[in-house]
N, C-alpha and C. Protein backbone atom coordinates (compact mmCIF):
# COMPACT_ATOMS: atom_id res chain seq x y z
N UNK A 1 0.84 -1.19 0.00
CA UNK A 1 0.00 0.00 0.00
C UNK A 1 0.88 1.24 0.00
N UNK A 2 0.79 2.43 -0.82
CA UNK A 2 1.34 3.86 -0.72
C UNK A 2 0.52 4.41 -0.05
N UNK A 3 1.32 5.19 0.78
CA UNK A 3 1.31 6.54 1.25
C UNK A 3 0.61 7.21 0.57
N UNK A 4 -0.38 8.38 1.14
CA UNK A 4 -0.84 9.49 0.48
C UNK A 4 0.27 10.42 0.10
N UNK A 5 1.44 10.52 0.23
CA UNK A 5 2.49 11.19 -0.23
C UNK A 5 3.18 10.68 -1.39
N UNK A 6 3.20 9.72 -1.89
CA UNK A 6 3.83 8.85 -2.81
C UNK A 6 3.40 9.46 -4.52
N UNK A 7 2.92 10.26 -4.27
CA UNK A 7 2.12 10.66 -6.11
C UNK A 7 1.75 12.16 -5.72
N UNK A 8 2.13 12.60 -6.91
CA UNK A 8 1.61 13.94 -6.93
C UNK A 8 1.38 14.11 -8.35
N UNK A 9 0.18 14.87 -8.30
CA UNK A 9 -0.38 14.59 -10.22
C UNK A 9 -0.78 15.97 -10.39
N UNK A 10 -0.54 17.16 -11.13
CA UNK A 10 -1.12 18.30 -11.83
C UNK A 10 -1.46 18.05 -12.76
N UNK A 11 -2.80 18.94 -13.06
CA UNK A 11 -3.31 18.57 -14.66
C UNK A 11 -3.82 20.34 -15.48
N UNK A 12 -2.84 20.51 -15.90
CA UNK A 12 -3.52 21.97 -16.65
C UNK A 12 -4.38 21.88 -18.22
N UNK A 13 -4.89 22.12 -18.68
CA UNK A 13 -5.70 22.47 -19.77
C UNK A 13 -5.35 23.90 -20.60
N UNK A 14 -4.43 23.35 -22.32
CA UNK A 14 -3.80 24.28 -22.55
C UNK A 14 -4.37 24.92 -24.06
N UNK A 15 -4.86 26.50 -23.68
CA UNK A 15 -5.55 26.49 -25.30
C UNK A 15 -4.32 26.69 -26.65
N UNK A 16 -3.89 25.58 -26.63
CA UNK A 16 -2.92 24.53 -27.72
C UNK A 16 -2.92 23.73 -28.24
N UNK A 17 -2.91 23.91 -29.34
CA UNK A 17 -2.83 22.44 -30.51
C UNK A 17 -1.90 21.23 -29.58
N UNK A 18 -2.40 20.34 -29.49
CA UNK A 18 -1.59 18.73 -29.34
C UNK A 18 0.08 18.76 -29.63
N UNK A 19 -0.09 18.80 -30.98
CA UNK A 19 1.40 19.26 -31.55
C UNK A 19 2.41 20.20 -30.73
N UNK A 20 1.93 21.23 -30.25
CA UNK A 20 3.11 22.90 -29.92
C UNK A 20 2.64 22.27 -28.62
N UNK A 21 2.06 21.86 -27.83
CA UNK A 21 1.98 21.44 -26.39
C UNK A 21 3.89 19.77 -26.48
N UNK A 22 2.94 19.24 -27.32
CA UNK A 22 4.17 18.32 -27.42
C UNK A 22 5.61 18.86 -27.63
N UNK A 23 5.59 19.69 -28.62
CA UNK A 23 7.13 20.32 -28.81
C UNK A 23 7.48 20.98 -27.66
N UNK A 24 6.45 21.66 -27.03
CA UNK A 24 7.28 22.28 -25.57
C UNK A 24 7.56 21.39 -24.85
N UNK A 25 6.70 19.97 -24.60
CA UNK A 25 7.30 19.15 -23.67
C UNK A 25 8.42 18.19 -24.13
N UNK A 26 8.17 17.35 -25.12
CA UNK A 26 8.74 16.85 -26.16
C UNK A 26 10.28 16.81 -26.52
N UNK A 27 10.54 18.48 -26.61
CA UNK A 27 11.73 18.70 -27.21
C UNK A 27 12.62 19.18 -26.01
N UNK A 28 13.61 18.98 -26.01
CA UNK A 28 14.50 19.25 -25.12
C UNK A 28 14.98 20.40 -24.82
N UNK A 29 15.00 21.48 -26.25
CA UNK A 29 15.42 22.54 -26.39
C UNK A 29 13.84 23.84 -24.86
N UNK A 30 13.14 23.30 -25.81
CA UNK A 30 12.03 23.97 -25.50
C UNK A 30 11.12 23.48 -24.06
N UNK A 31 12.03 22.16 -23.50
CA UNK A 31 11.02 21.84 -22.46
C UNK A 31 12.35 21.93 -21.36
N UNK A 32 13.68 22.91 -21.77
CA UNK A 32 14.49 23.14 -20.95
C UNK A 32 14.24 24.60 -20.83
N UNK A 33 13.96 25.67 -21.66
CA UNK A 33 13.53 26.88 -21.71
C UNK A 33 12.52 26.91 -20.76
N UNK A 34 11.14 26.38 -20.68
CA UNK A 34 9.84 27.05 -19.81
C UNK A 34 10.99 26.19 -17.79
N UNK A 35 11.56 24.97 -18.47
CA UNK A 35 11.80 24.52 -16.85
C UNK A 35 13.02 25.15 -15.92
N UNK A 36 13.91 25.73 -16.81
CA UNK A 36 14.95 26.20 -16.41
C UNK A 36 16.29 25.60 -16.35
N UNK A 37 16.28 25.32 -17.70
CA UNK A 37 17.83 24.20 -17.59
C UNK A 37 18.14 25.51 -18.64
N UNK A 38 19.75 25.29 -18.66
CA UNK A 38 20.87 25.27 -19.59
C UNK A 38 21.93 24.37 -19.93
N UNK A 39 23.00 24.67 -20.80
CA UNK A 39 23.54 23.89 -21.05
C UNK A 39 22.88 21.98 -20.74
N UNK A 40 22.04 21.89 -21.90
CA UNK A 40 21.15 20.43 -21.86
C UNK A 40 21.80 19.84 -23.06
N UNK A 41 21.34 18.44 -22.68
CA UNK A 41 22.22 17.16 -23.53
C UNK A 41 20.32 16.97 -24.48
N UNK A 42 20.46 16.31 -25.40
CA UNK A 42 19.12 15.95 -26.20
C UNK A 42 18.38 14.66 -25.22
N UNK A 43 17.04 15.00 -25.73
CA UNK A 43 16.23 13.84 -25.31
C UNK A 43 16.24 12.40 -25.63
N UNK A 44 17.11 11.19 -25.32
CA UNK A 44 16.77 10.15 -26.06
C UNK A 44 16.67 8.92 -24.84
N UNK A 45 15.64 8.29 -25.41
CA UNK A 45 14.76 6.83 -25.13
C UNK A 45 16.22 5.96 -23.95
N UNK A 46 16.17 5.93 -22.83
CA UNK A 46 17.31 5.16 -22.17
C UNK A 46 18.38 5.96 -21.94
N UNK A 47 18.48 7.21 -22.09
CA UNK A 47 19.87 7.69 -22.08
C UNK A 47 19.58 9.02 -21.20
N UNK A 48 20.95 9.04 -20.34
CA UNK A 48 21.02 10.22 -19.51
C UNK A 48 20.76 11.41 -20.11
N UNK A 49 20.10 12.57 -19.63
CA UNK A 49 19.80 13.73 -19.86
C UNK A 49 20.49 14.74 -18.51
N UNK A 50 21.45 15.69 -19.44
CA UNK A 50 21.61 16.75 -18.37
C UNK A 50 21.68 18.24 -18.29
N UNK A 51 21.81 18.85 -17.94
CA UNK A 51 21.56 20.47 -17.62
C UNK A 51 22.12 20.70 -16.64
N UNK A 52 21.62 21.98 -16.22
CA UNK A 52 21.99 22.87 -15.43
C UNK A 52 20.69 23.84 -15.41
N UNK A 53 20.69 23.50 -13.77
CA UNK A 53 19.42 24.68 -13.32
C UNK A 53 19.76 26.30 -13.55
N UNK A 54 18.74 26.88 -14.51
CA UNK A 54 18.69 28.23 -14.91
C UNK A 54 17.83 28.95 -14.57
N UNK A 55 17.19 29.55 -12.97
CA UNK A 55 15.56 29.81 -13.31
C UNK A 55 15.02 30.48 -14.29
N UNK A 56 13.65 29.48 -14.33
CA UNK A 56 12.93 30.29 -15.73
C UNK A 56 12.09 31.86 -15.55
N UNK A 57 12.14 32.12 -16.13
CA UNK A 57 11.47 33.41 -17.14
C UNK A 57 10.78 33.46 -17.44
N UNK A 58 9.74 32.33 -16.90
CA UNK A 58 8.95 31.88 -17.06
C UNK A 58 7.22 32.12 -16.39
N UNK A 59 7.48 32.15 -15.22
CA UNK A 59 6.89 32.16 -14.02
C UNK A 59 7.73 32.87 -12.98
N UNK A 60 7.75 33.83 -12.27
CA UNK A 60 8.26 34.19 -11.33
C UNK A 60 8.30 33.67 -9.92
N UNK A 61 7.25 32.67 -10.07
CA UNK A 61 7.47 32.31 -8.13
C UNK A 61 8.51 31.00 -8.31
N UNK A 62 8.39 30.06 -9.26
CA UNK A 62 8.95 29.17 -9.86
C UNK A 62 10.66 29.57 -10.42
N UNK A 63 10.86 31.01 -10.66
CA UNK A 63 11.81 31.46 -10.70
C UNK A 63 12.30 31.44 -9.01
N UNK A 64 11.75 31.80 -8.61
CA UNK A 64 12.35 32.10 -7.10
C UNK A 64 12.28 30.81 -6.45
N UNK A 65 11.24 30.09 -6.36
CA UNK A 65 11.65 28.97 -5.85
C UNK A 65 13.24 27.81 -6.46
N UNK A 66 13.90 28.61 -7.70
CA UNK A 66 14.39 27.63 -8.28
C UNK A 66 16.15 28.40 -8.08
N UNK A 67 16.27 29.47 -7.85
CA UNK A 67 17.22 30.67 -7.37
C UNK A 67 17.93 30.06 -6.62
N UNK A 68 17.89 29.32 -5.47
CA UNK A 68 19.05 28.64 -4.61
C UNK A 68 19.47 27.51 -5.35
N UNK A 69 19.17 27.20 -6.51
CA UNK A 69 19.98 26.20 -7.05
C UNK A 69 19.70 26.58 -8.47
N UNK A 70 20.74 27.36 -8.95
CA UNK A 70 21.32 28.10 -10.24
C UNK A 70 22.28 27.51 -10.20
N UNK A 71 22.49 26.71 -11.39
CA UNK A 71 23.66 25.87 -11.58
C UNK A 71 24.01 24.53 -10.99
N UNK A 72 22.82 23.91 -10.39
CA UNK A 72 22.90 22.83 -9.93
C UNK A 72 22.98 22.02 -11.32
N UNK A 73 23.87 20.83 -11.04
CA UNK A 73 23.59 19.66 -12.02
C UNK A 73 22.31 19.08 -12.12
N UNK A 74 21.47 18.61 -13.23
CA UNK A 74 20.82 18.00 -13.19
C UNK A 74 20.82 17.10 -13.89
N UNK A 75 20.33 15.53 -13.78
CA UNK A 75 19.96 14.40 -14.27
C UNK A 75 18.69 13.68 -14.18
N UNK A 76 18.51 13.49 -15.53
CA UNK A 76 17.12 12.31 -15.25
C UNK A 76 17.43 11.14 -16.58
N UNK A 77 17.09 10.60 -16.69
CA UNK A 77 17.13 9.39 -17.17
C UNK A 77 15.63 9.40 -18.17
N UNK A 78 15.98 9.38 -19.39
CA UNK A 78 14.71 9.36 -20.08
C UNK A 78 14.34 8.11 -20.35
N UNK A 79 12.73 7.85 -20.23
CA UNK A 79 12.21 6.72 -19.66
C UNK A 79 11.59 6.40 -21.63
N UNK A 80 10.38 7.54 -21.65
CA UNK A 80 10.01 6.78 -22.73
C UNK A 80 9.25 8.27 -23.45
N UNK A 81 9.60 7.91 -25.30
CA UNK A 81 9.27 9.08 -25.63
C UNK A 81 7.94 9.14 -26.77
N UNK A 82 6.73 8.89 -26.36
CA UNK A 82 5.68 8.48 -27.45
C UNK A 82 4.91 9.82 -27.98
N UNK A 83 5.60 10.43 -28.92
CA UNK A 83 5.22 11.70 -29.87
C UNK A 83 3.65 11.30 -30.23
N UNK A 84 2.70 12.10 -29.84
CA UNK A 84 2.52 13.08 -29.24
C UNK A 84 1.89 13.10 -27.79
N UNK A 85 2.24 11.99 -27.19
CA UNK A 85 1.11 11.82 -26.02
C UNK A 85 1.27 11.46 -24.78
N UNK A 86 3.19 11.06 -24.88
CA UNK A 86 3.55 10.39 -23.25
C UNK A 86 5.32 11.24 -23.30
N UNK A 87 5.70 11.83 -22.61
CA UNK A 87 7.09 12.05 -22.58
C UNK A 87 7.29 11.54 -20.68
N UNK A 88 8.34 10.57 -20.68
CA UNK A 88 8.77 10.63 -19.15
C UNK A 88 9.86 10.39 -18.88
N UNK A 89 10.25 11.23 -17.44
CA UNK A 89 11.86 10.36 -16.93
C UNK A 89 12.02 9.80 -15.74
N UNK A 90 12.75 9.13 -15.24
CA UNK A 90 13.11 8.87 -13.61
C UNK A 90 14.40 10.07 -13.40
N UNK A 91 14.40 10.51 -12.21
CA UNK A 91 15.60 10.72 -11.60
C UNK A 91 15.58 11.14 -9.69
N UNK A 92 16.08 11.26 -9.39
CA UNK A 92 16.14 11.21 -7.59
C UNK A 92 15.28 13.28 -7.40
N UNK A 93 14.62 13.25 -6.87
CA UNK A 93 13.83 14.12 -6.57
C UNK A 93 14.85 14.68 -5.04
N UNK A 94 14.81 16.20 -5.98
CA UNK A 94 15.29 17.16 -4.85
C UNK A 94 16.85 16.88 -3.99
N UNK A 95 17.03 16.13 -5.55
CA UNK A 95 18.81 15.82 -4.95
C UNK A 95 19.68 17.21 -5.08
N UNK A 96 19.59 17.97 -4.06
CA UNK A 96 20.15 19.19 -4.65
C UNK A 96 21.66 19.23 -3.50
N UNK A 97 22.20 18.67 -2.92
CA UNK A 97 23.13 18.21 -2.46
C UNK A 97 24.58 18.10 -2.77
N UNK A 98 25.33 19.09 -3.32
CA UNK A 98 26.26 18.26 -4.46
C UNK A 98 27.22 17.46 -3.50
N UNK A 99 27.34 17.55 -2.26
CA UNK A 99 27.94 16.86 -1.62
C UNK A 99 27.48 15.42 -1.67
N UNK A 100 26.36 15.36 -1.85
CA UNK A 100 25.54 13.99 -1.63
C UNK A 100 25.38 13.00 -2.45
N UNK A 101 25.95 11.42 -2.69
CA UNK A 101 25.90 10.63 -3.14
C UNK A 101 24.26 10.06 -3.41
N UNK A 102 23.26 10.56 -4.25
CA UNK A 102 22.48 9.72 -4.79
C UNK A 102 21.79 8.37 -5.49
N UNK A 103 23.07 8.03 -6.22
CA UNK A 103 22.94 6.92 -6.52
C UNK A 103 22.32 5.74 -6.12
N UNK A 104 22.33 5.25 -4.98
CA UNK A 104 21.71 4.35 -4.52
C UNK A 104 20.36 4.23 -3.66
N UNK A 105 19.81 5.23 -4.17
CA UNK A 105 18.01 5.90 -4.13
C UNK A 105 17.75 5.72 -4.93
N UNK A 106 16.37 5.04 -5.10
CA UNK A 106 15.63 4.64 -6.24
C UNK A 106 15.39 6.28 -6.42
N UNK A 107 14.86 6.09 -8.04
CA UNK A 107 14.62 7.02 -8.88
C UNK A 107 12.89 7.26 -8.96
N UNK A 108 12.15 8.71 -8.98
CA UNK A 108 11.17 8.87 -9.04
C UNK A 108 10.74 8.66 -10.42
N UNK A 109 9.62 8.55 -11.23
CA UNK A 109 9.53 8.42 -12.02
C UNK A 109 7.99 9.51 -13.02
N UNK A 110 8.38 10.88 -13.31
CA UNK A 110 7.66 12.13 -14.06
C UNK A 110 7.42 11.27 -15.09
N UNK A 111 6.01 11.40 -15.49
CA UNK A 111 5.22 11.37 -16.74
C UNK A 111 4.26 12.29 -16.83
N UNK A 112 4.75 12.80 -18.11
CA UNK A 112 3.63 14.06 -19.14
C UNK A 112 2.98 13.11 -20.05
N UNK A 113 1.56 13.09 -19.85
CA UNK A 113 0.40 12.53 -20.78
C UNK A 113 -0.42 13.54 -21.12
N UNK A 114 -0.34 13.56 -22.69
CA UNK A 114 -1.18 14.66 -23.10
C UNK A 114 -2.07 14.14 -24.31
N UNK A 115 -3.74 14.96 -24.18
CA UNK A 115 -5.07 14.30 -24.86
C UNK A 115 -5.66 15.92 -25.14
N UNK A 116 -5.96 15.86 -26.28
CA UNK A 116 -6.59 16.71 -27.03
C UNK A 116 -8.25 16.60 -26.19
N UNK A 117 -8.53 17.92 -25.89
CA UNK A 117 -9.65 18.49 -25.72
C UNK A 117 -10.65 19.72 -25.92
N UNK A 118 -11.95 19.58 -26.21
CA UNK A 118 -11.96 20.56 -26.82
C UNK A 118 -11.78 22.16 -26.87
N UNK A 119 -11.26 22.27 -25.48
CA UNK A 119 -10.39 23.87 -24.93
C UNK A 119 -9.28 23.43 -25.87
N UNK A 120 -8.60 22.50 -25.99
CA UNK A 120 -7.26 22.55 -26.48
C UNK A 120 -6.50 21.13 -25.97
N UNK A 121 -5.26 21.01 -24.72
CA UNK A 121 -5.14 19.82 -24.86
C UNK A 121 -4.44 19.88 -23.12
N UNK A 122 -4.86 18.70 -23.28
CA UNK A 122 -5.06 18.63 -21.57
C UNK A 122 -3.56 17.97 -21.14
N UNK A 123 -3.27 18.66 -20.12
CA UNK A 123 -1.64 17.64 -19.53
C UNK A 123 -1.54 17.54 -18.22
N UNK A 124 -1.21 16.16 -18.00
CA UNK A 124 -1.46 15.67 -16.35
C UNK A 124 0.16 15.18 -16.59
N UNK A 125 0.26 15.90 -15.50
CA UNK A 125 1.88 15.48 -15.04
C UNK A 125 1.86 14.25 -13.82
N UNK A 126 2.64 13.64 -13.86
CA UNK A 126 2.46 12.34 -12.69
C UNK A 126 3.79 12.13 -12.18
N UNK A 127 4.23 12.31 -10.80
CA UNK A 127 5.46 11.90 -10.00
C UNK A 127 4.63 11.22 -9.05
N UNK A 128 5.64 9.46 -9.08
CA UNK A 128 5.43 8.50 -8.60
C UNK A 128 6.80 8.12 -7.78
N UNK A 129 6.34 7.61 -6.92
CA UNK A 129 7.74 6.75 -6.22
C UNK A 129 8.10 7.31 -4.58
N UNK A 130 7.53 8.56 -4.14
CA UNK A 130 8.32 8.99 -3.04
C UNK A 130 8.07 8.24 -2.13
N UNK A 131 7.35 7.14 -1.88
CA UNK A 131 7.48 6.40 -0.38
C UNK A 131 8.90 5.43 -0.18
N UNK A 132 9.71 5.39 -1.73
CA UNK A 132 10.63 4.57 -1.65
C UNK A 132 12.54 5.82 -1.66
N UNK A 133 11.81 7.27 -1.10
CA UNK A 133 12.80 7.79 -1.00
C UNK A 133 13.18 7.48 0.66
N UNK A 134 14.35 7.91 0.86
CA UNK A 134 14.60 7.57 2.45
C UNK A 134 14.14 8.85 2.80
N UNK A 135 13.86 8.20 4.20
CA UNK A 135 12.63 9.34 5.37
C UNK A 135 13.23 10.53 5.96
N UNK A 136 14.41 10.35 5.80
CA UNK A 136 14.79 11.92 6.35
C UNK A 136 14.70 12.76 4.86
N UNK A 137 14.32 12.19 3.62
CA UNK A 137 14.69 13.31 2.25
C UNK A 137 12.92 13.62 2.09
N UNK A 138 12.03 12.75 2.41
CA UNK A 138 10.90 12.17 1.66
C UNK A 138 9.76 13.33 1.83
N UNK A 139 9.43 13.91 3.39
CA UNK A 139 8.80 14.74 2.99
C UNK A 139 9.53 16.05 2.32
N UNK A 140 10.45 16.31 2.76
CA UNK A 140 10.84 17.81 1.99
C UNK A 140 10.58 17.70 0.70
N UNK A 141 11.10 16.08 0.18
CA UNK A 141 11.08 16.15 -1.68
C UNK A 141 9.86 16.39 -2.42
N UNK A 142 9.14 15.86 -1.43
CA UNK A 142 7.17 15.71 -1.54
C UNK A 142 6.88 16.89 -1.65
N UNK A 143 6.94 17.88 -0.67
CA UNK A 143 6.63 19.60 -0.48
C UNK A 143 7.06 19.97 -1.73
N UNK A 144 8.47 19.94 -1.73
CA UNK A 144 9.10 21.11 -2.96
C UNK A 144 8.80 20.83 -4.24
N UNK A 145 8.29 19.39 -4.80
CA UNK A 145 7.86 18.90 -6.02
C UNK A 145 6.36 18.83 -6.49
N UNK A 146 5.66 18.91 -5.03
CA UNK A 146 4.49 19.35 -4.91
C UNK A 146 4.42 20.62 -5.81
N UNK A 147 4.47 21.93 -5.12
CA UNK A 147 4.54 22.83 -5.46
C UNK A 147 5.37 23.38 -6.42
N UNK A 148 6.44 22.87 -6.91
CA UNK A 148 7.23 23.11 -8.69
C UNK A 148 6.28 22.50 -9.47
N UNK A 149 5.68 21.18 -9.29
CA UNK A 149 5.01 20.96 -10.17
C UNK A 149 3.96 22.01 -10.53
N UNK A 150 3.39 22.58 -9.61
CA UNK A 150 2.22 23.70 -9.65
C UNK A 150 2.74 24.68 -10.56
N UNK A 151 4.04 25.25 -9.96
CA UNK A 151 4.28 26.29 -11.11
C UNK A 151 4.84 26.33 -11.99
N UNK A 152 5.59 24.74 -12.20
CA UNK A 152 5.61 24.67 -13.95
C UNK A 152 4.46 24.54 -14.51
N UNK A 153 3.75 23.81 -14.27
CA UNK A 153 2.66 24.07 -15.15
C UNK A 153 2.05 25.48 -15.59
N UNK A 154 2.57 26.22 -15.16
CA UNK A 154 1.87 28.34 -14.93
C UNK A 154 3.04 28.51 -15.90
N UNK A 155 4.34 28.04 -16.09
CA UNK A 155 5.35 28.04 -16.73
C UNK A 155 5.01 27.62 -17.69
N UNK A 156 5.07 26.54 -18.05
CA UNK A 156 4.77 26.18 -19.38
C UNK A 156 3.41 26.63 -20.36
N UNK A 157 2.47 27.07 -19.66
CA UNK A 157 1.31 28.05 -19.85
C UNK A 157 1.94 29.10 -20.72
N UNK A 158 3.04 30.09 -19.67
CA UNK A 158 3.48 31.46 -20.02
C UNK A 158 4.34 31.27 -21.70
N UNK A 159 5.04 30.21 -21.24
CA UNK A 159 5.97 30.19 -22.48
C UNK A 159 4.96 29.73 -23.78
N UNK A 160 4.34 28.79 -24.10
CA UNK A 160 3.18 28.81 -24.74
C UNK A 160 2.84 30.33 -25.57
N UNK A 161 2.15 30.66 -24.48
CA UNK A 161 1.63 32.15 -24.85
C UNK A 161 2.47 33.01 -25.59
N UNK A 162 4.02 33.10 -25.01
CA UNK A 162 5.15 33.96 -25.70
C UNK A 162 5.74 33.70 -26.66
N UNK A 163 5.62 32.41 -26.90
CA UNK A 163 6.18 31.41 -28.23
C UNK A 163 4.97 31.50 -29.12
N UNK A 164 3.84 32.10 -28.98
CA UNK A 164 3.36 31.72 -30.29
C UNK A 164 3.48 31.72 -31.39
């Protein structure tokens, strides 16, 4: 049995074609722009993905929440990439530590599922896994991913809008 902490799911509704919703999430270029990476490696099926935290420009509270870690490394592991309707990755949630050996923490696992509706096209984000983080990381990772998830989604909204 999970925890009521173990999942956290946002779902925004975007007035966007299927397609330009997918390329923002989709593409690496453009789904590192609304999240706040730089210097990023490409998206591919099994293979490490990395960056560097940039806050976005996106959203301002999401900017600020993301400000104490400018230039953090980041990694996720791309899981699976089904154009136009599933993009996901695993990687260790809220490893912001650089002192800290992660590795041997299971990996959370983000999925973007996106379905055309008739506003436009609907996207439910899904982070799974935190009951199998260790208990001194588990609620903080829960809180802070809680709430990024909230305002990427306001993020990826904004950039949308500015990219049209």
């Amino acid at each position: 049995m999970t925890s009521q902490i173990d999942r956290i799911e946002k779902t925004i509704v975007l007035n966007c074609a299927l397609e330009r919703v997918w390329c923002a999430i989709g593409e690496a270029r453009q789904f590192s722009a609304w999240m706040g990476l730089t210097n990023y490696s490409e998206f591919v099926p099994g293979a490490l993905f990395t960056a560097k935290m940039a806050p976005t420009k996106f959203n301002a509270e999401f900017e600020k929440l993301q400000e104490p870690f400018d230039g953090l490394q980041v990694k996720m592991t791309i899981d699976q990439i089904q154009r136009p309707r599933l993009f996901s990755f695993r990687f260790h949630p809220f490893a912001v530590d650089p002192d800290a050996d992660y590795s041997r923490e299971p990996m959370n696992l983000v999925m973007f599922t996106l379905q055309e509706v008739p506003d436009g096209t609907m996207v439910t984000i899904t982070e799974t896994g935190f009951d199998r983080i260790p208990v001194e990381r588990r609620a903080m990772a829960y809180e802070v991913n809680d709430r990024g998830w909230a305002l990427a989604t306001k993020a990826l909204e904004s950039y949308l809008a500015a990219t049209r």
